[in-house]
Protein backbone atom coordinates (compact mmCIF):
# COMPACT_ATOMS: atom_id res chain seq x y z
CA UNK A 1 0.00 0.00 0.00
CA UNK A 2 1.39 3.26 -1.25
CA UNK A 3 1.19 6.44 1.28
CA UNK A 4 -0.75 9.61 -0.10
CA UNK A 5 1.79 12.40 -1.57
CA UNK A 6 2.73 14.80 1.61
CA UNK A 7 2.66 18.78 1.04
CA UNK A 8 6.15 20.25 1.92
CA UNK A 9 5.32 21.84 5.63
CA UNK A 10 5.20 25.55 4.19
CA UNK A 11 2.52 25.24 2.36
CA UNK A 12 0.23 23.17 4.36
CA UNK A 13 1.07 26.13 6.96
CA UNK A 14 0.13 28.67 4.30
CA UNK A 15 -2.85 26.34 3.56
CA UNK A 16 -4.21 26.52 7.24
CA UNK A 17 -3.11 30.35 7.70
CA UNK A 18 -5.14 31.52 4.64
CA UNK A 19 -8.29 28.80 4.33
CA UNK A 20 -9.12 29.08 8.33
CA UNK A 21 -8.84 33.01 8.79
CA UNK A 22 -11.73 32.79 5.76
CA UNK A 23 -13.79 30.54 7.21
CA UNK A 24 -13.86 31.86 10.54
CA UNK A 25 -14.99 35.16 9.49
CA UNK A 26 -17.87 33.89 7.53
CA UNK A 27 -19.42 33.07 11.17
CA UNK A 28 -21.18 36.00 13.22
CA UNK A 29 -19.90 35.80 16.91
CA UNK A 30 -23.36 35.55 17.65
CA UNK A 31 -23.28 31.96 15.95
CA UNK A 32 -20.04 30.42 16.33
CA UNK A 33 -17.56 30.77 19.52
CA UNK A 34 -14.21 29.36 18.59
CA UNK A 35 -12.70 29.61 21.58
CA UNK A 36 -15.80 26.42 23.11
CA UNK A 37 -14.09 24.50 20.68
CA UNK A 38 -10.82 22.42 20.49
CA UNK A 39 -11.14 21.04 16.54
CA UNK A 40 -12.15 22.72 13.57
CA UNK A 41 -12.93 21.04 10.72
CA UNK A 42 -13.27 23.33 7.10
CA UNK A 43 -14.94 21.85 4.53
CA UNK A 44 -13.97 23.63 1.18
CA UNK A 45 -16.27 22.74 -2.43
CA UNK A 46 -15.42 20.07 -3.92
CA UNK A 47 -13.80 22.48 -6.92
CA UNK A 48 -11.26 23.61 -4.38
CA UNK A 49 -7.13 22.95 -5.35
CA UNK A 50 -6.46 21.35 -2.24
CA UNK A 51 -5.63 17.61 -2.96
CA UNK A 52 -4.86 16.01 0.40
CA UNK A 53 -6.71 17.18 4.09
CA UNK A 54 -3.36 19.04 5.81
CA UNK A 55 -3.63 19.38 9.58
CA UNK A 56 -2.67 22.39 11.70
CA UNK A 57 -1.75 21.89 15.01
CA UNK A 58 0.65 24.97 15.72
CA UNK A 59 1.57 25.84 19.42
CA UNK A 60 -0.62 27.83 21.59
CA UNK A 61 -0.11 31.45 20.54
CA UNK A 62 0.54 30.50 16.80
CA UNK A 63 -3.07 29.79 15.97
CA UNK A 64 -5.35 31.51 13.94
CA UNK A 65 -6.67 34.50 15.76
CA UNK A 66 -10.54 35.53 15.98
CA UNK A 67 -13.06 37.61 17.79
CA UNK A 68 -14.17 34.80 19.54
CA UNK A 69 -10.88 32.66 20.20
CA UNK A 70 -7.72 31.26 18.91
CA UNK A 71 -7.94 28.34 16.18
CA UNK A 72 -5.56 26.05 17.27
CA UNK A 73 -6.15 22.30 16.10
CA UNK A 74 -8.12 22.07 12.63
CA UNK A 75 -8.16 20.53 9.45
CA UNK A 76 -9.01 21.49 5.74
CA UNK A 77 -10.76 18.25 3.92
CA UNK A 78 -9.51 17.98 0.25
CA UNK A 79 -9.81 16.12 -2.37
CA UNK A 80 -8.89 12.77 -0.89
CA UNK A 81 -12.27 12.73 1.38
CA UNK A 82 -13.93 11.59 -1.99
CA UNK A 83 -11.75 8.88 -2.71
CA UNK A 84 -10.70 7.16 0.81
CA UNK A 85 -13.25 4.89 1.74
């Protein structure tokens, strides 16, 4: 059995930094308190250019910043939700 292809560590970094900072502020404080949470998953469309689900799990501090509470533990699903079965 052959392991999925890994994203060099930059850019699954640059992957979490841009795609959760988006996602987050498409929720109303009102509706979504980050900081109750310890996991976020993101689910992107399916037309998205991300082709494996990269994890972010930076150190406290290092997280994704909102109104409502740091981001630290998340993950983007990509293309390889649709195929691993």
């Amino acid at each position: 059995m052959t392991s999925p292809p890994q994203l060099p560590t930059a850019r699954v970094f640059l992957i979490r930094r841009l795609t959760s900072p988006d996602a987050a502020n498409l929720f109303s404080p009102r509706d979504v308190h980050f900081g109750d949470y310890k996991f976020v998953y993101i689910v992107p469309p399916k037309t998205a250019a991300i082709p494996i689900s990269p994890g972010f799990a930076p150190r406290p501090g290092n997280g994704v910043s909102t109104v409502t509470g740091e981001i630290r533990l998340a993950v983007t699903l990509g293309h390889d939700i649709y195929t691993n079965r």
